[in-house]
N, C-alpha and C. Protein backbone atom coordinates (compact mmCIF):
# COMPACT_ATOMS: atom_id res chain seq x y z
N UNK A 1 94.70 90.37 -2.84
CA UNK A 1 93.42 89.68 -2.92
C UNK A 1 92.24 90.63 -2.95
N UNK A 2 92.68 91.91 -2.99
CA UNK A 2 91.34 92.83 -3.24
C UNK A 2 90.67 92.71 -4.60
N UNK A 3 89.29 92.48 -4.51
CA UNK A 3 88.74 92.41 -5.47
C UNK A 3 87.45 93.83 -5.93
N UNK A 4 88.11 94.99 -5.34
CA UNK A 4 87.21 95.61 -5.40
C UNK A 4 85.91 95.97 -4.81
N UNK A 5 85.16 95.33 -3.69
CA UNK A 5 84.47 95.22 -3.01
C UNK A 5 84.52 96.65 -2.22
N UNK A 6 83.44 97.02 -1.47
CA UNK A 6 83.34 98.45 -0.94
C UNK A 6 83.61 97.97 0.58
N UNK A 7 84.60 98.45 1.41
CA UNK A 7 85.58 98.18 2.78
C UNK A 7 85.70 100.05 2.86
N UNK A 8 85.56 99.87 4.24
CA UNK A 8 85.85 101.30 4.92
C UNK A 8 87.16 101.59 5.59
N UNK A 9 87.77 102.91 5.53
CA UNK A 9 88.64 103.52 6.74
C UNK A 9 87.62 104.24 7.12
N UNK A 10 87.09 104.30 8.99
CA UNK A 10 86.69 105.18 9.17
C UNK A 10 87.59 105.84 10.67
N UNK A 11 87.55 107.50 10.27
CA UNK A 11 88.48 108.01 11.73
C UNK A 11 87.67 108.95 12.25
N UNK A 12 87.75 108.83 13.73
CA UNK A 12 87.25 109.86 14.17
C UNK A 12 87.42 111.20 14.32
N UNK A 13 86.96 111.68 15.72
CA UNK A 13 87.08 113.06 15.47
C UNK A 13 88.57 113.52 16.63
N UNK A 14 89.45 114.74 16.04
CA UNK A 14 90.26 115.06 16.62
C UNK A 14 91.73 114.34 16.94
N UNK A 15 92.17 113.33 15.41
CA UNK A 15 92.68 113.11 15.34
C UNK A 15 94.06 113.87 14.75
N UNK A 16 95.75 113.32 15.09
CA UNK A 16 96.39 113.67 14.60
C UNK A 16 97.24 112.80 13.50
N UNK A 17 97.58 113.02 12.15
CA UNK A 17 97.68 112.21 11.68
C UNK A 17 98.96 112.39 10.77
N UNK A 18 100.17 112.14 11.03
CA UNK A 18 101.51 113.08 10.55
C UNK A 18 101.78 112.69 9.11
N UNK A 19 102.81 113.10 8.50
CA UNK A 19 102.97 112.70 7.57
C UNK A 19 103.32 111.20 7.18
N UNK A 20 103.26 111.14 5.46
CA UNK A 20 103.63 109.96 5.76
C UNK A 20 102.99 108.53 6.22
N UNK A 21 101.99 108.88 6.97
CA UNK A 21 101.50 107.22 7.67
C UNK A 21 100.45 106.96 6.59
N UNK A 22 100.59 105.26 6.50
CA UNK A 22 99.50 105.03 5.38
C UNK A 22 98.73 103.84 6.67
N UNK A 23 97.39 103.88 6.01
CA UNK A 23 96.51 103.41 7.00
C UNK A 23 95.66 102.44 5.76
N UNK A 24 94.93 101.29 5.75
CA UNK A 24 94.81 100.43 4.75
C UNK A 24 93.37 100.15 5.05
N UNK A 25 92.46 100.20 3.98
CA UNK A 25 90.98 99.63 4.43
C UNK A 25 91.44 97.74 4.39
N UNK A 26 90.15 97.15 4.53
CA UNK A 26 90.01 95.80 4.24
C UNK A 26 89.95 94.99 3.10
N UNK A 27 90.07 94.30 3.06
CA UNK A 27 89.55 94.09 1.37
C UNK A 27 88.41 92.92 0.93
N UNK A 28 87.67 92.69 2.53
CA UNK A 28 86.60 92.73 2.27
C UNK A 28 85.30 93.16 2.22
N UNK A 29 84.26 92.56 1.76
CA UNK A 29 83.05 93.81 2.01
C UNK A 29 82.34 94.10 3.41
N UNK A 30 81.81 95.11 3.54
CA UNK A 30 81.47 95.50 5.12
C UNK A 30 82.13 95.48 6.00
N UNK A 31 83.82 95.34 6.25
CA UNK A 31 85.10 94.96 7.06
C UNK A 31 85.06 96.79 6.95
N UNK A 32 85.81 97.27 7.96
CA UNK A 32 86.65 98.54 7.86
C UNK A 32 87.72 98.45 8.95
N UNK A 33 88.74 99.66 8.54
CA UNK A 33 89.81 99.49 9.63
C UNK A 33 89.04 101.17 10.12
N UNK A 34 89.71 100.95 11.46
CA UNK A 34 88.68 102.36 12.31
C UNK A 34 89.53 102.77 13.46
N UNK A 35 89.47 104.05 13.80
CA UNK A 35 90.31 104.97 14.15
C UNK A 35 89.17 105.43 15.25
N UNK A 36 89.59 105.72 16.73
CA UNK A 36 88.71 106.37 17.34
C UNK A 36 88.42 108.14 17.38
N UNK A 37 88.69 108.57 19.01
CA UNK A 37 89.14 109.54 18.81
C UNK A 37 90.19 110.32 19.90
N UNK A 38 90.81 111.23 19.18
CA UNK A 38 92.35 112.00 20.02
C UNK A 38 93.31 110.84 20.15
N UNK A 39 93.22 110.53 18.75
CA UNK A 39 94.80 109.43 18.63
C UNK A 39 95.96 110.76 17.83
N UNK A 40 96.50 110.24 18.10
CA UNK A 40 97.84 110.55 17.59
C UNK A 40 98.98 109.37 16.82
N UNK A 41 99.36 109.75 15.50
CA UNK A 41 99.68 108.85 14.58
C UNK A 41 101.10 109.71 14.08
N UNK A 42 102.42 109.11 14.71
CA UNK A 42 103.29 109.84 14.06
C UNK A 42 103.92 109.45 12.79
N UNK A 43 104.86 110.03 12.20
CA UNK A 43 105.14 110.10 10.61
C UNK A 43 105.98 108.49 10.60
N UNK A 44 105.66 108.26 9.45
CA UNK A 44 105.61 106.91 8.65
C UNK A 44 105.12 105.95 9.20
N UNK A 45 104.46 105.83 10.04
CA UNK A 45 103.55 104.51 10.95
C UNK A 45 102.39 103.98 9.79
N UNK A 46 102.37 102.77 10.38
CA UNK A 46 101.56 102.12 9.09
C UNK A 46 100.35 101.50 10.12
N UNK A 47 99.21 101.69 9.72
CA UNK A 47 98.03 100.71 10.00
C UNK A 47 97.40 100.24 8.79
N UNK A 48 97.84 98.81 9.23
CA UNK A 48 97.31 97.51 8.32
C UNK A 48 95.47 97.42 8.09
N UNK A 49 94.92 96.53 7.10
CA UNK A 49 93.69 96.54 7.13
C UNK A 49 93.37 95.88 8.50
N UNK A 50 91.47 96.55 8.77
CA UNK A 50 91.04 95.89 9.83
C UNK A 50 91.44 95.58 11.36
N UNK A 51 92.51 96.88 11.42
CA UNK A 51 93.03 97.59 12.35
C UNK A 51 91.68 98.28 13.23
N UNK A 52 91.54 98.21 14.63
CA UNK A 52 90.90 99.35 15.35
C UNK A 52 91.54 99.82 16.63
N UNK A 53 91.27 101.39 16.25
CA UNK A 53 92.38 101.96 17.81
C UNK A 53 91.14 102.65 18.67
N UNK A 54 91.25 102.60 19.56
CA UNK A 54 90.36 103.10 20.25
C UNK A 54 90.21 104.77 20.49
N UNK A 55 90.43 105.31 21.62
CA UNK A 55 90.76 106.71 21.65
C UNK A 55 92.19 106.89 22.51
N UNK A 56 92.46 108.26 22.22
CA UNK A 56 93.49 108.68 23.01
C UNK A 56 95.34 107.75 22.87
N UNK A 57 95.35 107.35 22.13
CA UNK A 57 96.13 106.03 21.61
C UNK A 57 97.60 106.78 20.67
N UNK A 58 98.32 106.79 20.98
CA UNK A 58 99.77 107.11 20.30
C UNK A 58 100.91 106.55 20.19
N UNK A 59 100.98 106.75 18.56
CA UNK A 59 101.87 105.58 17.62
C UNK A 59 102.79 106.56 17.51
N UNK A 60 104.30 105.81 17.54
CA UNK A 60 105.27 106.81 17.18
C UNK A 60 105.78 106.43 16.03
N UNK A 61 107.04 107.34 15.79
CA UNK A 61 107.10 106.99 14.33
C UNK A 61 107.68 105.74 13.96
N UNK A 62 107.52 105.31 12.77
CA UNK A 62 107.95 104.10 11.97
C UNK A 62 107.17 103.00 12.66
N UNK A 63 105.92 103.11 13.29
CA UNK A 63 105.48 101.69 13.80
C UNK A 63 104.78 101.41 13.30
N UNK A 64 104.64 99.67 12.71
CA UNK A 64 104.14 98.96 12.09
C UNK A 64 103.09 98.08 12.17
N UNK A 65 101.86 98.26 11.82
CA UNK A 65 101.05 97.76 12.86
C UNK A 65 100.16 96.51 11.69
N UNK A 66 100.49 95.67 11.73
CA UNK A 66 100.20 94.52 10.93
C UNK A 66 97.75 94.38 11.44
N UNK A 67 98.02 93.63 10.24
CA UNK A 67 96.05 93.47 9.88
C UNK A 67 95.30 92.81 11.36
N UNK A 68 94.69 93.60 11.68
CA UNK A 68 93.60 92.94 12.68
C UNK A 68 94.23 93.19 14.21
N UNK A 69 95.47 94.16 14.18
CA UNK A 69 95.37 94.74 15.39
C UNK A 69 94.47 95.55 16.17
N UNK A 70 94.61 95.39 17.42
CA UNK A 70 92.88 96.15 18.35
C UNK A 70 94.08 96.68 19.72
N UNK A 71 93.84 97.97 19.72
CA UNK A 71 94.62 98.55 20.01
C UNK A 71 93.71 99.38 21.53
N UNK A 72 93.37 99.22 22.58
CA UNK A 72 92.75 99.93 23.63
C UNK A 72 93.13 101.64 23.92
N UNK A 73 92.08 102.49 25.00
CA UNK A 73 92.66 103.43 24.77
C UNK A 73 93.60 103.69 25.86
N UNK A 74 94.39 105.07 25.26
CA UNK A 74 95.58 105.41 25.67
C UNK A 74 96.55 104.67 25.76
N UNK A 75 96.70 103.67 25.35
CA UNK A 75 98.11 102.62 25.09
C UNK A 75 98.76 103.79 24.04
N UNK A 76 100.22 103.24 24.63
CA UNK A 76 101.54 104.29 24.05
C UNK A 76 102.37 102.80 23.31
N UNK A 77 102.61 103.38 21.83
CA UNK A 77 103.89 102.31 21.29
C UNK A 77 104.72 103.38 20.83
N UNK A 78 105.93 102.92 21.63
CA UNK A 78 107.24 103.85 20.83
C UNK A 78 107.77 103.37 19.68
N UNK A 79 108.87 104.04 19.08
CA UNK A 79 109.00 104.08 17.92
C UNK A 79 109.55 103.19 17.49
N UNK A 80 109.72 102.44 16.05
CA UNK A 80 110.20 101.05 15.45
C UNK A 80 109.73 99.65 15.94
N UNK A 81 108.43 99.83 16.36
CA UNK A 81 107.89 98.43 16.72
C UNK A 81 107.08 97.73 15.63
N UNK A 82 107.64 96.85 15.95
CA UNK A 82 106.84 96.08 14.85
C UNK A 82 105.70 94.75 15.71
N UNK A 83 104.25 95.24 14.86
CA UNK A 83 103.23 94.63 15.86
C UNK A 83 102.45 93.21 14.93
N UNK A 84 102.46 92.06 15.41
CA UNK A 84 102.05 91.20 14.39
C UNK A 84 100.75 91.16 14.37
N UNK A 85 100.38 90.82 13.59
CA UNK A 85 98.32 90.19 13.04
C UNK A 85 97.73 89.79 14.41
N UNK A 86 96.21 90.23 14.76
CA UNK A 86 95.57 90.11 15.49
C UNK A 86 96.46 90.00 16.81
N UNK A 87 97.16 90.94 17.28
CA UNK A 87 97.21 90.86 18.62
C UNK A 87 96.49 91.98 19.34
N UNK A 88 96.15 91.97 20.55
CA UNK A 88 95.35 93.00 21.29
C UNK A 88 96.08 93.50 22.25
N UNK A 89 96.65 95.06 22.46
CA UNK A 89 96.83 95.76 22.72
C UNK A 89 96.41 96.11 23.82
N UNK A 90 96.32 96.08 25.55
CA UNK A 90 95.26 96.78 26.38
C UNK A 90 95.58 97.96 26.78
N UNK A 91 94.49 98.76 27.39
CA UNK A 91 94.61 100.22 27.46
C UNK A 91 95.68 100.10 28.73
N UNK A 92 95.94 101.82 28.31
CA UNK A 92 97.20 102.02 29.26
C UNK A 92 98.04 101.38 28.99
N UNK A 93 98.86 100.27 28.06
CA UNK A 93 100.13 99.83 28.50
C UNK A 93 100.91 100.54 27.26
N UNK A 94 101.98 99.99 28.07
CA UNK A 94 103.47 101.18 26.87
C UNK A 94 104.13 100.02 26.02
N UNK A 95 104.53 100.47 24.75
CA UNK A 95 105.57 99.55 24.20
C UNK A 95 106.62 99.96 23.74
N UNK A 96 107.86 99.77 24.43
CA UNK A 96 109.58 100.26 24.58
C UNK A 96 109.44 100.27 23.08
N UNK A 97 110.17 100.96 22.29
CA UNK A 97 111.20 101.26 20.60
C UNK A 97 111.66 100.01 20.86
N UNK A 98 111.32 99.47 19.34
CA UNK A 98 112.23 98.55 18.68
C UNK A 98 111.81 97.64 19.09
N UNK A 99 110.73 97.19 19.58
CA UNK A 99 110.45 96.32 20.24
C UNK A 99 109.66 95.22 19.03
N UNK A 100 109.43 93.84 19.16
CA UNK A 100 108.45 93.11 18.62
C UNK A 100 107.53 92.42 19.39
N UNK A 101 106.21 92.48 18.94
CA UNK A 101 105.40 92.46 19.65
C UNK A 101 104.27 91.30 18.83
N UNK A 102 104.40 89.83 19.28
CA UNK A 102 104.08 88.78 18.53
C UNK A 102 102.63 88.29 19.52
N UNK A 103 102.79 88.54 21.07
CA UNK A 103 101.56 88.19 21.34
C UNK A 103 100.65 89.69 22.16
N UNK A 104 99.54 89.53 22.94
CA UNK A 104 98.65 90.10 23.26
C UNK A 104 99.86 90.74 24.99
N UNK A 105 99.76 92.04 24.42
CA UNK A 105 99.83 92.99 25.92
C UNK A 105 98.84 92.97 26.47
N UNK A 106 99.21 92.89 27.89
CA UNK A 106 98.07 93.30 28.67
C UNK A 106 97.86 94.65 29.28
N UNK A 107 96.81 94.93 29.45
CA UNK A 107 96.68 96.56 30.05
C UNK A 107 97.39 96.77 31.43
N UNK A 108 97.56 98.28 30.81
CA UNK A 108 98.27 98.83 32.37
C UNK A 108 100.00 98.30 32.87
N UNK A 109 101.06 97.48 31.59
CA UNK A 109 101.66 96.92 32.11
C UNK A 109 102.71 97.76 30.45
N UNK A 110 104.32 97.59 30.80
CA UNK A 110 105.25 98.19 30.23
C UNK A 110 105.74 96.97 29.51
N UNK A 111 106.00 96.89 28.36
CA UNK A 111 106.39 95.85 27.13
C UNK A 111 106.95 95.84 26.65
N UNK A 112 108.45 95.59 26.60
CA UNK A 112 109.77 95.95 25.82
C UNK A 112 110.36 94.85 25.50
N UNK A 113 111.77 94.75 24.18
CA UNK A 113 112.07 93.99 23.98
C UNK A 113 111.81 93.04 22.63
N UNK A 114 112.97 91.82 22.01
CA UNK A 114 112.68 91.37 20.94
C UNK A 114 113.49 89.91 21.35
N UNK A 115 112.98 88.83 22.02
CA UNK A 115 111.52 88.47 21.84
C UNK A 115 110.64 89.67 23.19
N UNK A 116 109.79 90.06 23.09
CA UNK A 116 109.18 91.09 24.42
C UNK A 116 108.98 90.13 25.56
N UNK A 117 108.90 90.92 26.00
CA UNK A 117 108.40 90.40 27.74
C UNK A 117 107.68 91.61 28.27
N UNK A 118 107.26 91.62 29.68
CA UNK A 118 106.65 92.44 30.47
C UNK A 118 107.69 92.49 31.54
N UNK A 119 107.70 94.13 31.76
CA UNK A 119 109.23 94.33 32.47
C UNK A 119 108.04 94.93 33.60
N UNK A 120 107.08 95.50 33.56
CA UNK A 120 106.69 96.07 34.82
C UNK A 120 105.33 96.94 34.81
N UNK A 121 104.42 97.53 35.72
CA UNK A 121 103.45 98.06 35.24
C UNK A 121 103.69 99.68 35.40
N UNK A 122 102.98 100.08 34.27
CA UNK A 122 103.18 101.06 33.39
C UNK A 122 102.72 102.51 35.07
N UNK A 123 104.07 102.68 35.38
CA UNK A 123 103.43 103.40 36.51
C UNK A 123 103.42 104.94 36.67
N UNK A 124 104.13 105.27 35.22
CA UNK A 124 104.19 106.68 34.89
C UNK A 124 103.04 107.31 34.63
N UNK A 125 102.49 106.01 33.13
CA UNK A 125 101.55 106.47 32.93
C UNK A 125 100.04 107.03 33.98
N UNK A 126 100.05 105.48 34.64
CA UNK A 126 98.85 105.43 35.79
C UNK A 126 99.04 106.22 36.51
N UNK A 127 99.97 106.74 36.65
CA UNK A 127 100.09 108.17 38.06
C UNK A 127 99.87 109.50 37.09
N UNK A 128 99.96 109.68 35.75
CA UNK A 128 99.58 111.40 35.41
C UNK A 128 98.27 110.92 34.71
N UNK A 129 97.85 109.64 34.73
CA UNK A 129 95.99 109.40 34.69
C UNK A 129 94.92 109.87 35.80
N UNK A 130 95.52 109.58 36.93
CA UNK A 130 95.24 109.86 38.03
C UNK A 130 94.60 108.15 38.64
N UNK A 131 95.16 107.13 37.97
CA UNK A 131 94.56 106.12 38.22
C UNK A 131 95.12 105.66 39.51
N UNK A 132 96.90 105.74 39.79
CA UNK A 132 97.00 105.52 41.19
C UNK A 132 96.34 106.29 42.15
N UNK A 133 95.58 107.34 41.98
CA UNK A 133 95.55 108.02 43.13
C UNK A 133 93.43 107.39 43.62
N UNK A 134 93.00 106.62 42.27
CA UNK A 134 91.47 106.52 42.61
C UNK A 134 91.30 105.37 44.02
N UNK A 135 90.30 106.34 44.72
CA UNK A 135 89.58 105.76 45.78
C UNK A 135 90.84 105.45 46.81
N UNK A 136 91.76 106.83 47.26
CA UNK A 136 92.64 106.73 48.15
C UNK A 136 93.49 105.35 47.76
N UNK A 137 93.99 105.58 46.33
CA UNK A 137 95.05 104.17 45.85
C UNK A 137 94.56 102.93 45.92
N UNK A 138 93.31 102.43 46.02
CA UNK A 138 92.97 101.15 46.25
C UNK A 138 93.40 100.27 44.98
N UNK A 139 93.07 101.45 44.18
CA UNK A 139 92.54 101.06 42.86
C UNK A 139 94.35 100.07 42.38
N UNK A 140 94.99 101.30 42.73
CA UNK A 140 96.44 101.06 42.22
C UNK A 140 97.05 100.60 43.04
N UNK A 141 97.18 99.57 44.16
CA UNK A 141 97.17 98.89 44.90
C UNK A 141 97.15 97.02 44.49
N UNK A 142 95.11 97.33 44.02
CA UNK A 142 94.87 96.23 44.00
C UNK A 142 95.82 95.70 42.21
N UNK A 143 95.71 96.73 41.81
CA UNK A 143 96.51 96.65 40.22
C UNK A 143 98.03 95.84 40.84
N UNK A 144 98.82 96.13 41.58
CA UNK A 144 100.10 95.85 41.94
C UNK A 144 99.97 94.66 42.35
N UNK A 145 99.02 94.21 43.47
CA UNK A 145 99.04 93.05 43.58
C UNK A 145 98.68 92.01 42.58
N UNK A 146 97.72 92.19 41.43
CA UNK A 146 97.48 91.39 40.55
C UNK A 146 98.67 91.06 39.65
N UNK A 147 99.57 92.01 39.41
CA UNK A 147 100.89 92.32 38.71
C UNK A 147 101.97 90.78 39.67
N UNK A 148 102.01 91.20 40.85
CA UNK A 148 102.89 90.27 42.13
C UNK A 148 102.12 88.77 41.46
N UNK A 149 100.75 88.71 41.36
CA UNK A 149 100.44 87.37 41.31
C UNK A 149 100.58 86.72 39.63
N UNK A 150 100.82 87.56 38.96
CA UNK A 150 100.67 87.21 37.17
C UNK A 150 101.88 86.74 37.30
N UNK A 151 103.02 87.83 37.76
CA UNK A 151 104.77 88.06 37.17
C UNK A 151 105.54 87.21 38.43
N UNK A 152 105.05 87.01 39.64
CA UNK A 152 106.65 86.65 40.85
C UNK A 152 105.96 86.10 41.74
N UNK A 153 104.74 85.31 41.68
CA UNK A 153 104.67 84.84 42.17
C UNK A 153 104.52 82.98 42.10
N UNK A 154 105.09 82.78 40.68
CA UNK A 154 105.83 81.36 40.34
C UNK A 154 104.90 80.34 39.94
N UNK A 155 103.34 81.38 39.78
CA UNK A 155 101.96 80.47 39.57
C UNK A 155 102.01 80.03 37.68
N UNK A 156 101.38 79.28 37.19
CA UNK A 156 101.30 79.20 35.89
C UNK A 156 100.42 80.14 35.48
N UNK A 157 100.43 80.86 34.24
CA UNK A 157 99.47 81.67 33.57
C UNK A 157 98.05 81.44 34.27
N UNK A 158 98.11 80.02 34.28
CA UNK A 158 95.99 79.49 34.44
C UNK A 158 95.85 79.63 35.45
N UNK A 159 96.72 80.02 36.65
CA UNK A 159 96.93 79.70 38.19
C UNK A 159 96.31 81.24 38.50
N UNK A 160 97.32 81.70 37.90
CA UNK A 160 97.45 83.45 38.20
C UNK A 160 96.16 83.95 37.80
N UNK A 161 95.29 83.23 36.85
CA UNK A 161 94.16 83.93 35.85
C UNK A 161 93.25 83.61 37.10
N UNK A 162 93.38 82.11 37.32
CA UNK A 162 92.80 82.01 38.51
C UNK A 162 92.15 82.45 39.73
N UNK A 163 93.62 82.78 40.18
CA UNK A 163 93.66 83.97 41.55
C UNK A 163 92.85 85.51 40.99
N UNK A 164 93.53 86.02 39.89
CA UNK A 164 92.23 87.38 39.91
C UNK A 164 91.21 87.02 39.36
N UNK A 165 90.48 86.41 39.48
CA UNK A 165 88.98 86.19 39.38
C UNK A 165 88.36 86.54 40.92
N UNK A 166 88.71 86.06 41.92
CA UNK A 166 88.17 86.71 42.83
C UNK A 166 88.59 88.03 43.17
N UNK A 167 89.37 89.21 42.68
CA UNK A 167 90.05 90.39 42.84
C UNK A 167 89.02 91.01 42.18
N UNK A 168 88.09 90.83 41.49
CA UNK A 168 87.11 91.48 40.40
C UNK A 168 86.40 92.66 40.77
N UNK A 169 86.48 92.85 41.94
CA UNK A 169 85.74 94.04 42.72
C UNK A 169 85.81 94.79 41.73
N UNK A 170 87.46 95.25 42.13
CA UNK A 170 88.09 96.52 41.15
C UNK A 170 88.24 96.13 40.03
N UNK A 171 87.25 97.44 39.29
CA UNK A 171 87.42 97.24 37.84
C UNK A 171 88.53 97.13 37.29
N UNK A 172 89.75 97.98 37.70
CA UNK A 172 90.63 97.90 37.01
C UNK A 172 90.98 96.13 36.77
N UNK A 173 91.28 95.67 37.79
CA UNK A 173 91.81 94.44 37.85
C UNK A 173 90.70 93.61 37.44
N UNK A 174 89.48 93.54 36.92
CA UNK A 174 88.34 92.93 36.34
C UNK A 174 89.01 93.12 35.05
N UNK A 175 89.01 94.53 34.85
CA UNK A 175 89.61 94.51 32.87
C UNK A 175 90.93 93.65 32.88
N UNK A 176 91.56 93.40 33.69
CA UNK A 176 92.98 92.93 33.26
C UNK A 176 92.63 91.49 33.20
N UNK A 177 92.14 90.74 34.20
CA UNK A 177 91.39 89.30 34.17
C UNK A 177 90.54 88.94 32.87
N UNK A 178 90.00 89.70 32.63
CA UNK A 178 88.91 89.84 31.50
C UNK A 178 89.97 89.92 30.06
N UNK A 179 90.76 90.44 30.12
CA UNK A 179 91.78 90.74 29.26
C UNK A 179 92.50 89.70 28.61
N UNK A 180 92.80 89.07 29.94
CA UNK A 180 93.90 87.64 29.86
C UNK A 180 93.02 86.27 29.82
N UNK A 181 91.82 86.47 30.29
CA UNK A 181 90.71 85.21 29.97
C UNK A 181 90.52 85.15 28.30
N UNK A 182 90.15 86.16 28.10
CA UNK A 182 89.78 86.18 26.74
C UNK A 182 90.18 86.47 25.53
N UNK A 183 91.87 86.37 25.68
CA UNK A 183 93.06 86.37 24.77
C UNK A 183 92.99 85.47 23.95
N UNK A 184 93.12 85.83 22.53
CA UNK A 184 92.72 84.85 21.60
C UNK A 184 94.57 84.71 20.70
N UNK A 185 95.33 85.56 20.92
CA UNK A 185 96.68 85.08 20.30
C UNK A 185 97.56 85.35 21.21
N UNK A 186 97.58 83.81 22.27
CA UNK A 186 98.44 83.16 23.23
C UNK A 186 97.85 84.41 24.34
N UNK A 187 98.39 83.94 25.46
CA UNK A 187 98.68 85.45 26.64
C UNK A 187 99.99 85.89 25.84
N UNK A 188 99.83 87.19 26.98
CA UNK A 188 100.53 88.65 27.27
C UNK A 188 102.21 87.43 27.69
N UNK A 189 103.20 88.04 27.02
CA UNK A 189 104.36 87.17 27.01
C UNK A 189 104.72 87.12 28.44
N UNK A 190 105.16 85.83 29.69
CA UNK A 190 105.79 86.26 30.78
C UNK A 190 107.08 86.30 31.18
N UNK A 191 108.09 87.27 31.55
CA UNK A 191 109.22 86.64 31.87
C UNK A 191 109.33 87.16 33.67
N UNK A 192 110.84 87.28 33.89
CA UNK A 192 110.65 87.94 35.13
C UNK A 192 111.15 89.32 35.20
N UNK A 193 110.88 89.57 35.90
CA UNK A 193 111.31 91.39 36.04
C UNK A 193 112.73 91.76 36.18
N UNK A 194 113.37 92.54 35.94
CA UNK A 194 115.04 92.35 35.67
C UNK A 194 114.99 93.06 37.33
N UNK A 195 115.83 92.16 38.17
CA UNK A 195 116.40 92.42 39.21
C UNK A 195 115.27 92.03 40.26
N UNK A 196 114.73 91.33 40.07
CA UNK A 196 113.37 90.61 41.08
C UNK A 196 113.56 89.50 40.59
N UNK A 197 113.24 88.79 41.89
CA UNK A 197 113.04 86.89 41.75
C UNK A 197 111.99 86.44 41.74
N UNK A 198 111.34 85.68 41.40
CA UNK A 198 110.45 85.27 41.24
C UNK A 198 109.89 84.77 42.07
């Protein structure tokens, strides 16, 4: 449906960009797909039109990242995932290889699987961020408990969205509320955690 119209790729600065990956403008006018900066893009990964990644953000290889993905920073997708149209991505979270990824991750949380689920929060990452360690762990604390009230604690999605609204202090757990309020393709998938009850 391109008709020629002038659509941007724009990337920032200090990117890596391997072989191989094709990255797609829009194909309409004034639309661009946009790249922040200190991403990393490994060989044959595809970004669809009207794609935006934020900074610090790494695609591994062969991942597929379908039109109108929004991708936060430092989120990690491993390799052979396939990501559908407009879902949102939040910073910090990981996505296991091979995985499909049909609705909205939420930040800070580990995403594996086909259909996916959320197996747990991303605690590798948050500990060489230095995010568990802010404000003597409060920070990563109050993150765990919001995690207990989303995933095992047997509330409905609207229940759980509920409960962190008053947790808002901490930013972290403000972005994650903020995240899941304002999810526009379905929430972040829920199941239960393999070897925890709910």
């Amino acid at each position: 449906k391109y008709d020629g119209s002038m659509s941007l790729v724009e990337i920032g600065d200090a990117n890596a960009i391997s072989e191989c990956v094709t990255i797609n403008r829009p194909t309409k006018i004034g639309e661009d797909t946009r790249l922040g900066n200190h991403n990393l893009i490994m060989a044959y990964a595809h970004v669809a039109h009207n794609c935006e990644l934020a900074d610090r953000v790494i695609i591994a290889n062969s991942v597929a990242l379908a039109g109108h993905v929004s991708i936060e920073s430092h989120a990690r997708i491993s390799g052979l995932v396939g990501v559908h149209q407009f879902v949102h991505i939040g910073r910090y979270a990981m996505i296991g290889g091979m995985s499909r990824i049909e609705r909205d991750v939420p930040p800070y949380t580990m995403v594996e699987g086909n259909p996916s689920r959320v197996r747990g929060l991303n605690q590798v990452l948050l500990s060489r961020s230095g995010i568990a360690k802010e404000e003597d762990g409060k920070v990563y604390s109050g993150l765990k408990e919001a995690f207990r009230i989303l995933y095992r604690a047997g509330l409905t999605l609207e229940e759980a969205i509920s409960k962190l609204e008053g947790m808002t202090a901490n930013d972290r757990v403000r972005h994650l509320y903020e995240f899941l309020r304002d999810s526009t393709r379905e929430k972040g998938r829920r199941g239960p955690v393999p070897g925890k009850k709910r």
